[in-house]
C-alpha atoms as a PDB file:
ATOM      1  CA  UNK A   1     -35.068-191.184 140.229  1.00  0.00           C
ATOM      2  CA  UNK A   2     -32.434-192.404 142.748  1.00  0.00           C
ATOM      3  CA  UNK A   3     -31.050-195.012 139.960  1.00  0.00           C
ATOM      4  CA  UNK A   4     -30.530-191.890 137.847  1.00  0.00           C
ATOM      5  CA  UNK A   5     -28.432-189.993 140.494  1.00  0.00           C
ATOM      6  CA  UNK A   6     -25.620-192.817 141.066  1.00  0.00           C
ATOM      7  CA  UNK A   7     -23.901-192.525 137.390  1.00  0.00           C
ATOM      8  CA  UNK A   8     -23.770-188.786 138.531  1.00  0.00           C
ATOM      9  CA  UNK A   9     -22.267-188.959 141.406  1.00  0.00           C
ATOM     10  CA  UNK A  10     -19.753-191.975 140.199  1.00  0.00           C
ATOM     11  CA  UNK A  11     -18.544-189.414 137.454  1.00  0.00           C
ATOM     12  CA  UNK A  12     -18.015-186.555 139.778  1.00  0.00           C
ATOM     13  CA  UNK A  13     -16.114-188.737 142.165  1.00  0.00           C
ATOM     14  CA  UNK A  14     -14.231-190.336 139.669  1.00  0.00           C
ATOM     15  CA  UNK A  15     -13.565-187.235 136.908  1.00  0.00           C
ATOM     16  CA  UNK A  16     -13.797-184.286 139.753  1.00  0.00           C
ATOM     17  CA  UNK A  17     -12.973-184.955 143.666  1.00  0.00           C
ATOM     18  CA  UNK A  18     -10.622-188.163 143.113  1.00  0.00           C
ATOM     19  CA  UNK A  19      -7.853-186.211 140.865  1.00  0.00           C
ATOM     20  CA  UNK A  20      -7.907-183.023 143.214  1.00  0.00           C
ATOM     21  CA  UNK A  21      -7.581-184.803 146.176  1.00  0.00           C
ATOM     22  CA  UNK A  22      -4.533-186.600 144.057  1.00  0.00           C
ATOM     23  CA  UNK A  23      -3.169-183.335 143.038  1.00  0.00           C
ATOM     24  CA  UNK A  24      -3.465-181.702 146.193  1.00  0.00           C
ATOM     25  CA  UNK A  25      -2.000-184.714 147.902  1.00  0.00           C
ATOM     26  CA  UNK A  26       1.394-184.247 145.767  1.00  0.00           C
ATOM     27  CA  UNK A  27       1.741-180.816 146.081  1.00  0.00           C
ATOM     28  CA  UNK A  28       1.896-181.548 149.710  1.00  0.00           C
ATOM     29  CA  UNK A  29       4.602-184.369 148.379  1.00  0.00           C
ATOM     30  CA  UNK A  30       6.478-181.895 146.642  1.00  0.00           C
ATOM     31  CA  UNK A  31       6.528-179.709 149.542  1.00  0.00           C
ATOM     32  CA  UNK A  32       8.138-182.321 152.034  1.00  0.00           C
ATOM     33  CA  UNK A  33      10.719-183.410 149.384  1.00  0.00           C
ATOM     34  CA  UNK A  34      11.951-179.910 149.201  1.00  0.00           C
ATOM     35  CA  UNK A  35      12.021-179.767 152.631  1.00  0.00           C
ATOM     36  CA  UNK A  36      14.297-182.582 152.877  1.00  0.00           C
ATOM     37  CA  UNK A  37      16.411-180.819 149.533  1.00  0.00           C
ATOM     38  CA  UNK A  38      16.501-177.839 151.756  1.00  0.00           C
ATOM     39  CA  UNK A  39      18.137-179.571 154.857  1.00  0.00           C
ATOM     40  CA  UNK A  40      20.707-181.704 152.531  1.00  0.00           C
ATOM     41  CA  UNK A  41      21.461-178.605 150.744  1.00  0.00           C
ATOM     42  CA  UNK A  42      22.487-176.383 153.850  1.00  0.00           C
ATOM     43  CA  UNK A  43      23.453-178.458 156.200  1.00  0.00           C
ATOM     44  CA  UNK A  44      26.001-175.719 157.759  1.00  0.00           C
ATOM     45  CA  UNK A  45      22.569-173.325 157.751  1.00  0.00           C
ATOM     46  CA  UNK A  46      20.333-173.062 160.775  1.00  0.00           C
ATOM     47  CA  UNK A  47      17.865-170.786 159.393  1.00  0.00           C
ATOM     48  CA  UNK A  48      17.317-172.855 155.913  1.00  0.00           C
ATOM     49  CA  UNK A  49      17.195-176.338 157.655  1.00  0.00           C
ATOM     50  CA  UNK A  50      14.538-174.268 159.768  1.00  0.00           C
ATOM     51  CA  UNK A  51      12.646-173.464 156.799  1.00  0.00           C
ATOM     52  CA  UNK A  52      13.670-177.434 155.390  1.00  0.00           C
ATOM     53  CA  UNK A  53      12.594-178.656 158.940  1.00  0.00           C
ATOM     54  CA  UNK A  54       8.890-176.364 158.593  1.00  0.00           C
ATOM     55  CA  UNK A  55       8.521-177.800 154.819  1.00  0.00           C
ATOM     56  CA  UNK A  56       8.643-180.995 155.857  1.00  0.00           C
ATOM     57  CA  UNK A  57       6.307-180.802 158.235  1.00  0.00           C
ATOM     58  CA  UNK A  58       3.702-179.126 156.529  1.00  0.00           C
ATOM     59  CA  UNK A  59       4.072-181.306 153.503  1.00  0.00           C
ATOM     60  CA  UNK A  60       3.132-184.253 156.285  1.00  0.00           C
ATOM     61  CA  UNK A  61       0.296-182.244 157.534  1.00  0.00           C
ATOM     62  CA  UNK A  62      -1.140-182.082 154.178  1.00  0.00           C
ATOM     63  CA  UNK A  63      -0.513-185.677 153.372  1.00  0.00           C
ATOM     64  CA  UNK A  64      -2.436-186.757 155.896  1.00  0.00           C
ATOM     65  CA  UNK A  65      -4.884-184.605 155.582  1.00  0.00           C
ATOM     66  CA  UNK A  66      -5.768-185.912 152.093  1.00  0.00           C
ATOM     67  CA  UNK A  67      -5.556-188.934 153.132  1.00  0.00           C
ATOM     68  CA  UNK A  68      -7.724-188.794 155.273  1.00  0.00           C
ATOM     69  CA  UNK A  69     -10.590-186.279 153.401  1.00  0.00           C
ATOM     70  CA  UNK A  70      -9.883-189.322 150.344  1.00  0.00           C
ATOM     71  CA  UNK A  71     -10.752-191.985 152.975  1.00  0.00           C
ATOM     72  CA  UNK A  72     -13.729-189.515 154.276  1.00  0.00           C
ATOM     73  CA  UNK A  73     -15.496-189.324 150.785  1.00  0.00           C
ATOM     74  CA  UNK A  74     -15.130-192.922 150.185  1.00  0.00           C
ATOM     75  CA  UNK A  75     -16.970-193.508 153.040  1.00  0.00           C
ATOM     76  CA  UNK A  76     -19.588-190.752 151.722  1.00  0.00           C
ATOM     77  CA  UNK A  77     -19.497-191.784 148.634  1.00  0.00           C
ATOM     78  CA  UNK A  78     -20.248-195.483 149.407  1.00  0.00           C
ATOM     79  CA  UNK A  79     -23.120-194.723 152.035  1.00  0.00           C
ATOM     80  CA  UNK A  80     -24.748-192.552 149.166  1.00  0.00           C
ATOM     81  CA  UNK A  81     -24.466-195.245 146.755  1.00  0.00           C
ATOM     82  CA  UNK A  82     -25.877-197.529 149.128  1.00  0.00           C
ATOM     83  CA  UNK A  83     -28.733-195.268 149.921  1.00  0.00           C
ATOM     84  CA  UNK A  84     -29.736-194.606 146.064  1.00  0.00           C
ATOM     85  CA  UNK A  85     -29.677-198.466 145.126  1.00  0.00           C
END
């Protein structure tokens, strides 16, 4: 039974959780780079480099924070295949 489950959860890794975590993580890309577009833009405005300043960040936050759930299910993923061979 367990031999059966591993192609499973290979191809929902793989076809599933690996391109959303991908996705997500350049959305959050996109969000820092126009963040940094905002502050070169208006460099004469305090309240857009603000917003460019609160892009950035957040598009950091995210980063890491896919980088870090991608590292988490890697780890998951490997234990579980470990544990069903």
């Amino acid at each position: 039974m367990s031999e059966a489950i591993t192609p499973y959860l290979n191809n929902f890794f793989e076809v599933i959780i690996n391109p959303f975590i991908t996705l997500l993580f350049l959305l959050s890309f996109i969000l820092f780079a126009w963040g940094i577009l905002l502050m070169m833009v208006n460099p004469a405005n305090d309240d857009k480099r603000s917003q460019g300043k609160q892009h950035m960040l957040w598009g950091i936050v995210g980063m890491v924070i896919m980088l870090g759930s991608y590292g988490i299910i890697q780890l998951l993923g490997g234990t579980v295949a470990e544990l069903f061979t």
